[in-house]
N, C-alpha and C. Protein backbone atom coordinates (compact mmCIF):
# COMPACT_ATOMS: atom_id res chain seq x y z
N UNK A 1 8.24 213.84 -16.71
CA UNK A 1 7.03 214.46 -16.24
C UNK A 1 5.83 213.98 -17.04
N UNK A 2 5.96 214.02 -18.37
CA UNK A 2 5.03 213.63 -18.93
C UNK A 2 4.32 211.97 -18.79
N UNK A 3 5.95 211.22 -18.81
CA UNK A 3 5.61 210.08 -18.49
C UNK A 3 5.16 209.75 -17.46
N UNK A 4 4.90 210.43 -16.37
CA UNK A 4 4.07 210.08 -14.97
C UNK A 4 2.79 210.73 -15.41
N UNK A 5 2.65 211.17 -16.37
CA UNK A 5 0.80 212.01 -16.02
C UNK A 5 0.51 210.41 -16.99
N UNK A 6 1.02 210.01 -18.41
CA UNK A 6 0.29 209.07 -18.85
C UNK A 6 0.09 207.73 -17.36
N UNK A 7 0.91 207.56 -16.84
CA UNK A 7 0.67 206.65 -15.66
C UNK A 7 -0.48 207.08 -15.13
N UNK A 8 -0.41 207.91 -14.27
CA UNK A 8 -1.33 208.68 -14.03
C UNK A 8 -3.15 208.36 -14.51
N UNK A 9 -2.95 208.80 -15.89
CA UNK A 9 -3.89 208.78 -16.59
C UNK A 9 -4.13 207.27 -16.96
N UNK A 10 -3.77 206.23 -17.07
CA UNK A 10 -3.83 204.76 -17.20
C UNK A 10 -4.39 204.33 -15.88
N UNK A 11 -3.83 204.66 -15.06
CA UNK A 11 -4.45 204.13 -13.27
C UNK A 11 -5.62 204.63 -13.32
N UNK A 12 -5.96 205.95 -13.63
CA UNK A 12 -7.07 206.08 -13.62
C UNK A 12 -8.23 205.56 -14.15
N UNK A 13 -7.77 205.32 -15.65
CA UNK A 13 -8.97 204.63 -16.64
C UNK A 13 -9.14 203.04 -16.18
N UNK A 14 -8.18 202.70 -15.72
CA UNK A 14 -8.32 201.19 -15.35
C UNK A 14 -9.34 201.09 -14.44
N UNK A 15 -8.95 202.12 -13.38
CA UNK A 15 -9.82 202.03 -11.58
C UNK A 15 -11.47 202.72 -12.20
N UNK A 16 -11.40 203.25 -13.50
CA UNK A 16 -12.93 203.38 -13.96
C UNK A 16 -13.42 202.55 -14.68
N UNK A 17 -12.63 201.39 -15.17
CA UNK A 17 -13.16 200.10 -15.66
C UNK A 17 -13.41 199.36 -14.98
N UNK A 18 -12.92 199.21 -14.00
CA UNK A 18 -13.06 198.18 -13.21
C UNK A 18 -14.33 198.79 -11.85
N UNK A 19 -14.46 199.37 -11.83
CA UNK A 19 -15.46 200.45 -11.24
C UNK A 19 -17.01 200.06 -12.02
N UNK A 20 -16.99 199.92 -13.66
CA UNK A 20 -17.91 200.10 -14.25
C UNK A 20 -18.38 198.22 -14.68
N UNK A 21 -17.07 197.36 -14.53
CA UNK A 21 -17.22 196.07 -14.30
C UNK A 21 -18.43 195.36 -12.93
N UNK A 22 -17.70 196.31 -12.39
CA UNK A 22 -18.31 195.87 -10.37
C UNK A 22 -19.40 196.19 -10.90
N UNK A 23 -20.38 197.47 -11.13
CA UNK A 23 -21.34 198.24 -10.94
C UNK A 23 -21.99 197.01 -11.75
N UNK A 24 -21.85 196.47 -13.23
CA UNK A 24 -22.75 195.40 -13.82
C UNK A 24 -22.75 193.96 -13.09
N UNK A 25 -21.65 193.70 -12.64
CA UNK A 25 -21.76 192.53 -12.14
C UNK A 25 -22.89 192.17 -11.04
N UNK A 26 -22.26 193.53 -10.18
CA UNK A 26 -23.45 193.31 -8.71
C UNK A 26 -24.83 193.83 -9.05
N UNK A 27 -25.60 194.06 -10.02
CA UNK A 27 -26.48 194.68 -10.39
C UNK A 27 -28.04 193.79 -9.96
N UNK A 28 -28.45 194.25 -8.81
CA UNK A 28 -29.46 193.39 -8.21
C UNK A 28 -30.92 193.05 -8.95
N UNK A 29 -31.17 191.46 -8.85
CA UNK A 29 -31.99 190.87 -9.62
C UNK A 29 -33.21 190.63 -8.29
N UNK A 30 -34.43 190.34 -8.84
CA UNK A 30 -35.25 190.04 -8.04
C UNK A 30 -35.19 188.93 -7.24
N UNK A 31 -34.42 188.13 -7.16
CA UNK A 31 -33.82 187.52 -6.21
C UNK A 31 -33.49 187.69 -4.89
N UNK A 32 -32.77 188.97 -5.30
CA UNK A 32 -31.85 189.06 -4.18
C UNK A 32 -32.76 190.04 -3.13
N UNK A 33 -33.65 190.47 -3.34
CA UNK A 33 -35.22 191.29 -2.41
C UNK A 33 -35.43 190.13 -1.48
N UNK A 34 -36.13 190.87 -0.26
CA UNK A 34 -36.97 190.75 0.50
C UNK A 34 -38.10 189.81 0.37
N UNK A 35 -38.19 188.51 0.45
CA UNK A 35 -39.23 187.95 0.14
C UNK A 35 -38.89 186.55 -0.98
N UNK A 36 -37.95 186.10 -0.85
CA UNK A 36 -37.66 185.36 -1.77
C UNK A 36 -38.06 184.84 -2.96
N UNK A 37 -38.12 185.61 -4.23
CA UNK A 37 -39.17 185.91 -5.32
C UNK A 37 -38.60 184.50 -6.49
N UNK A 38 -39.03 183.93 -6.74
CA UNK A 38 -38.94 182.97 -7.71
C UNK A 38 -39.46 182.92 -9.46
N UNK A 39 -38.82 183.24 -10.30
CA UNK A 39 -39.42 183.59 -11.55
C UNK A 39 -40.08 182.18 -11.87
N UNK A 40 -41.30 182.22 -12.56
CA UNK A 40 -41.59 180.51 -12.98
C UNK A 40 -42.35 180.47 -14.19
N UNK A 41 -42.75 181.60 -14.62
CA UNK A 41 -43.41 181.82 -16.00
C UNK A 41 -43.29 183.44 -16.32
N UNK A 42 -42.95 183.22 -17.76
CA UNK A 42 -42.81 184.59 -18.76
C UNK A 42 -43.42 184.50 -19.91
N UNK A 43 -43.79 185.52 -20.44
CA UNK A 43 -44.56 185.90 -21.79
C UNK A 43 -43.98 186.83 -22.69
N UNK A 44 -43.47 187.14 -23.47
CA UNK A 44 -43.52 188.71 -24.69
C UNK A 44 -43.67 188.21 -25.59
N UNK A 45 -44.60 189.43 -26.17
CA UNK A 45 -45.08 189.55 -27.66
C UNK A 45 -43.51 189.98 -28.22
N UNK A 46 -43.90 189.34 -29.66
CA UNK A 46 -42.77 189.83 -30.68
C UNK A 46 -42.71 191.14 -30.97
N UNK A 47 -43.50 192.07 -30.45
CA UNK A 47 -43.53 193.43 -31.13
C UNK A 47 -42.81 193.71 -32.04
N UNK A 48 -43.90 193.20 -32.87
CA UNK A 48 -44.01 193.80 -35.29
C UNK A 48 -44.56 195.34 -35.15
N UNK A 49 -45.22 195.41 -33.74
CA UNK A 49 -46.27 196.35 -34.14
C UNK A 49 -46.71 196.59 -32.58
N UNK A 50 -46.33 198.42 -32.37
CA UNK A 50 -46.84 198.72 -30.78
C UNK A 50 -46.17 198.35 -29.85
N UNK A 51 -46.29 198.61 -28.77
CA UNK A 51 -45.51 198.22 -27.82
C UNK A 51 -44.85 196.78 -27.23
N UNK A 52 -44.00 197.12 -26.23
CA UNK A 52 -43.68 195.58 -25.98
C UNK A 52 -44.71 195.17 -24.90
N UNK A 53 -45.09 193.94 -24.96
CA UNK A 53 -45.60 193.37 -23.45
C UNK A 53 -45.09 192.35 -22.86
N UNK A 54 -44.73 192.44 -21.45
CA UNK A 54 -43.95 191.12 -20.72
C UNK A 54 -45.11 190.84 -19.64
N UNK A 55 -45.14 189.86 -19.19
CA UNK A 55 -45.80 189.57 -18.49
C UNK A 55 -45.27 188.27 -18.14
N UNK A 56 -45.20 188.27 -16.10
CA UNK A 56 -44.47 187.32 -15.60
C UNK A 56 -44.54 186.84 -14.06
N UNK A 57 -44.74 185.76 -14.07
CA UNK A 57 -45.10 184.90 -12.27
C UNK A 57 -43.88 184.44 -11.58
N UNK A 58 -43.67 185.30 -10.47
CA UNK A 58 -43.32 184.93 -9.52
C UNK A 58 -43.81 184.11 -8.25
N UNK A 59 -42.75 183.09 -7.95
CA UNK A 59 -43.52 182.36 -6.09
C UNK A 59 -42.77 183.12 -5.46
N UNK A 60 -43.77 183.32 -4.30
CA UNK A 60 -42.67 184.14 -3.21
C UNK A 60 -43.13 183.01 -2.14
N UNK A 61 -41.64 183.22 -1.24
CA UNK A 61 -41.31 182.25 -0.15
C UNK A 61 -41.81 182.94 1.38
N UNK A 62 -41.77 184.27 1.41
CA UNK A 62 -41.98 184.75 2.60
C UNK A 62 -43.15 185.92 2.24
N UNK A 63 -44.42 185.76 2.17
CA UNK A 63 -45.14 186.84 1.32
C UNK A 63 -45.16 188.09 2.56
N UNK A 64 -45.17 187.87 3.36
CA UNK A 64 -46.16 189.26 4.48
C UNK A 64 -44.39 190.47 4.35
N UNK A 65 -43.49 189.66 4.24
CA UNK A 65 -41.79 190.71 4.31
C UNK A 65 -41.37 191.13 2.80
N UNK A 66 -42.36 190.34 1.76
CA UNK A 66 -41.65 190.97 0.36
C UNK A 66 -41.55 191.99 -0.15
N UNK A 67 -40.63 192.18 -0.83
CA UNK A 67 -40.93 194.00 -1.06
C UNK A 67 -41.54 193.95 -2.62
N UNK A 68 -42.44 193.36 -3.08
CA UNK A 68 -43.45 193.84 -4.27
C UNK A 68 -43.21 194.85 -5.19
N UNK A 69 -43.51 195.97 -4.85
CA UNK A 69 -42.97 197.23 -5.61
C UNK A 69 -41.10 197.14 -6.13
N UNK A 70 -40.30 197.01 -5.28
CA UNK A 70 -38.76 196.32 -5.74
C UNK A 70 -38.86 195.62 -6.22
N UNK A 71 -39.52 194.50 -6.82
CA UNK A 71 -39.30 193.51 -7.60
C UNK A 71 -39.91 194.10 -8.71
N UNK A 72 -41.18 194.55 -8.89
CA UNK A 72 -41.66 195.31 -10.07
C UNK A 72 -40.91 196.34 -10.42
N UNK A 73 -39.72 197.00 -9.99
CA UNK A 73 -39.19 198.22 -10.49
C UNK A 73 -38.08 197.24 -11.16
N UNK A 74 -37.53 196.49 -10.41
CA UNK A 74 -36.67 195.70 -11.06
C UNK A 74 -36.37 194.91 -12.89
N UNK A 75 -37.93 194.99 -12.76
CA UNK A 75 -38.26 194.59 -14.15
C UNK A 75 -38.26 194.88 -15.14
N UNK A 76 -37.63 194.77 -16.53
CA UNK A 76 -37.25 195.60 -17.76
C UNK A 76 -38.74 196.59 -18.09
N UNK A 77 -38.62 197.52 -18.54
CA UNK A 77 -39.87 198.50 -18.38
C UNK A 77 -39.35 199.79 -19.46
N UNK A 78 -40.14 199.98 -20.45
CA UNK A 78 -39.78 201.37 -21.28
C UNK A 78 -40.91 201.90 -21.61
N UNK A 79 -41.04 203.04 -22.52
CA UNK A 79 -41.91 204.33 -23.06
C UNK A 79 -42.81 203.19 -24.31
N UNK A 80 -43.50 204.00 -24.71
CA UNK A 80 -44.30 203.43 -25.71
C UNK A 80 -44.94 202.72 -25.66
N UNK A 81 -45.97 202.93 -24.65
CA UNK A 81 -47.26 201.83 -25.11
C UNK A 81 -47.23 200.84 -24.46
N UNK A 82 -45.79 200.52 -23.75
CA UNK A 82 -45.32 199.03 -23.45
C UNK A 82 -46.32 199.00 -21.71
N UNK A 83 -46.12 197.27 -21.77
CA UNK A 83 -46.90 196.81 -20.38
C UNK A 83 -45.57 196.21 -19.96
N UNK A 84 -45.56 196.20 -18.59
CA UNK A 84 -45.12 195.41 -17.87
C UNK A 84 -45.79 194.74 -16.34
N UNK A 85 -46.08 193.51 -16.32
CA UNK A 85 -47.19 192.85 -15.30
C UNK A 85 -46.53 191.78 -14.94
N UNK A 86 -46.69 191.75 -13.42
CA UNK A 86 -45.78 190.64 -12.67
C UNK A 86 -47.06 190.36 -11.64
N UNK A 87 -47.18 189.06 -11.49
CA UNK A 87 -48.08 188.08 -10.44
C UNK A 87 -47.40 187.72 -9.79
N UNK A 88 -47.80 187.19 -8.39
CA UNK A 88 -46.69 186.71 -7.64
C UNK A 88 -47.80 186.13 -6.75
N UNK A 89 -47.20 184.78 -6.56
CA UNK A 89 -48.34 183.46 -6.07
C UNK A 89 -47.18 183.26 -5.03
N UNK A 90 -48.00 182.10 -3.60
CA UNK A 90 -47.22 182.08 -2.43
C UNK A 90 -46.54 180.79 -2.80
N UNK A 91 -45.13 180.51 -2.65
CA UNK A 91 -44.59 179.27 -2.75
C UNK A 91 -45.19 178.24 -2.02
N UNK A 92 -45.57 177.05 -3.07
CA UNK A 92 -46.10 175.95 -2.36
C UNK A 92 -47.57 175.67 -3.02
N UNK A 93 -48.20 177.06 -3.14
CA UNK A 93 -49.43 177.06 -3.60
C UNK A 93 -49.53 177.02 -4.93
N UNK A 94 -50.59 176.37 -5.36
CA UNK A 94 -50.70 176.06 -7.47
C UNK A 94 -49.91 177.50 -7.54
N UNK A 95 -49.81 177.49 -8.92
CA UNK A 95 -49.44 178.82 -9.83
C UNK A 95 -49.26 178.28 -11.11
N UNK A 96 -49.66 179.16 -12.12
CA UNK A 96 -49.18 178.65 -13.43
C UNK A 96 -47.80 178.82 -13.72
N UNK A 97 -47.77 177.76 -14.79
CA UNK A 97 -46.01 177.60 -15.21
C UNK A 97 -46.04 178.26 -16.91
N UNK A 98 -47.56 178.75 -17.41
CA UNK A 98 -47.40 179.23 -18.83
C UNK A 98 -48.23 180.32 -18.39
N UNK A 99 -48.11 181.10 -19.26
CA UNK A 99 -48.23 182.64 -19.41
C UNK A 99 -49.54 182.81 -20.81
N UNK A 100 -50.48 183.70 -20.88
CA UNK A 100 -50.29 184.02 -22.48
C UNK A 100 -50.62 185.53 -22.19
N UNK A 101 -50.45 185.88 -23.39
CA UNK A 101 -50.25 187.40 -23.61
C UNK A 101 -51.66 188.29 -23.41
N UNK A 102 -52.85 187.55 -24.05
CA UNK A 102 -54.18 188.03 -23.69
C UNK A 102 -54.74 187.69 -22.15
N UNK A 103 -55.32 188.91 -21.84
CA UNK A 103 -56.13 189.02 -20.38
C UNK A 103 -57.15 187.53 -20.49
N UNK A 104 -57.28 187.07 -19.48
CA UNK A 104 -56.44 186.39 -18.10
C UNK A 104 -55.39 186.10 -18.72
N UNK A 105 -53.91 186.65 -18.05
CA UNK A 105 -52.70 185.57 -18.31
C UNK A 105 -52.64 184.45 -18.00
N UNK A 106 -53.83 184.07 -17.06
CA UNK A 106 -53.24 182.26 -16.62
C UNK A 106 -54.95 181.70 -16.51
N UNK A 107 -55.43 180.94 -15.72
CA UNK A 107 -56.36 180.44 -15.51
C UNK A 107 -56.87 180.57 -14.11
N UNK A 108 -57.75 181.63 -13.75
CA UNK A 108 -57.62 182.43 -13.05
C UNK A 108 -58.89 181.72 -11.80
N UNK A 109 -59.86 180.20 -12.38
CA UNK A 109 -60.24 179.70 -11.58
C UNK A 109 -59.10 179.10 -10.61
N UNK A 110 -58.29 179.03 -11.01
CA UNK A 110 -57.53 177.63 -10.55
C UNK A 110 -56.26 178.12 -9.26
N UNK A 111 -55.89 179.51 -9.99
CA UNK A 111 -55.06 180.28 -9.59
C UNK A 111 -55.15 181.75 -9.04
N UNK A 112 -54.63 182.04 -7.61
CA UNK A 112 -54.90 182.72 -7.19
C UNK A 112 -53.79 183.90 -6.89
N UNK A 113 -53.05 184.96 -7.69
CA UNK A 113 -52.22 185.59 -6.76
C UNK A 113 -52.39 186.21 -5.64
N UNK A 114 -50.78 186.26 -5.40
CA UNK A 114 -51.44 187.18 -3.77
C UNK A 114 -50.96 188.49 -3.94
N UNK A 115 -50.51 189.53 -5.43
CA UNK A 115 -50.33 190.68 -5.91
C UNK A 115 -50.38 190.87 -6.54
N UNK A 116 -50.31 192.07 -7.11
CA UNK A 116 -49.88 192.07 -8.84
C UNK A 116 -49.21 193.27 -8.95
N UNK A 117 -48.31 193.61 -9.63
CA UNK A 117 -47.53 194.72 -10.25
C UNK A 117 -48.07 194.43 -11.64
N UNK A 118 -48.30 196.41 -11.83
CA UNK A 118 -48.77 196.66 -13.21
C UNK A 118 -48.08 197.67 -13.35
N UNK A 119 -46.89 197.50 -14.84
CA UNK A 119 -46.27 199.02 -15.45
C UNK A 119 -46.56 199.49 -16.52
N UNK A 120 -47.95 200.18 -16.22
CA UNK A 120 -48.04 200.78 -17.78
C UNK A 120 -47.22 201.82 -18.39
N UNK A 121 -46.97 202.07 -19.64
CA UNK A 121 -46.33 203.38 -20.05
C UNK A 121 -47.27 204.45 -20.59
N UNK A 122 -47.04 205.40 -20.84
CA UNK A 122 -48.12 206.08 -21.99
C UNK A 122 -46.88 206.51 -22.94
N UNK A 123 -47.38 206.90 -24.40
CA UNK A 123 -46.62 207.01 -24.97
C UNK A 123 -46.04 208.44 -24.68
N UNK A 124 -45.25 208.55 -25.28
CA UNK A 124 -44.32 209.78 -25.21
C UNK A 124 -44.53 210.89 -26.48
């Protein structure tokens, strides 16, 4: 009797590992959205000090069907101060390939997005 509950109890922990395997594996990237989103430049500060900031350009392939907001939620994002800012330029058209951390991130004669996602935090 006993020896069927440890069975039991083994089938189970397995079918919740493997449960918790799937769940990371398939874990959807901005890719896989509406709009075929292309990463092509990133930025973060080292944060010594204050929050983190990322800041990052996407091309999108199909702009008028993308889902914008899903791709910005998608994006690593926490408490404290931190920014998170995503551009997203139409595939085909210029876009920058470097980033910097101070406002304008890119060169903003030259380049034009066609959105922007902004995640600010406030602190906690």
């Amino acid at each position: 009797m006993k020896r069927h509950r440890n069975v039991w109890l083994g089938l189970a922990a397995l079918a919740l590992a493997a449960l918790l395997v799937r769940d990371l594996l398939r874990h959807p990237g901005p890719a896989d959205l509406k709009g075929e989103f292309k990463e092509i430049a990133f930025v973060r500060n080292e944060q010594n000090k204050g929050g983190i900031i990322r800041i990052y350009a996407f091309t999108v392939s199909h702009p008028v069907e993308a889902d914008y907001l899903g791709c910005g939620d998608l994006l690593p994002h926490n408490d404290y101060g931190s920014l998170t800012k995503a551009y997203f330029f139409e595939s085909g058209a210029p876009a920058p390939t470097t980033l910097r951390l101070s406002p304008p991130h890119f060169d903003t004669t030259r380049f034009r997005p066609l959105a922007v996602c902004n995640r600010p935090t406030e602190p906690s």
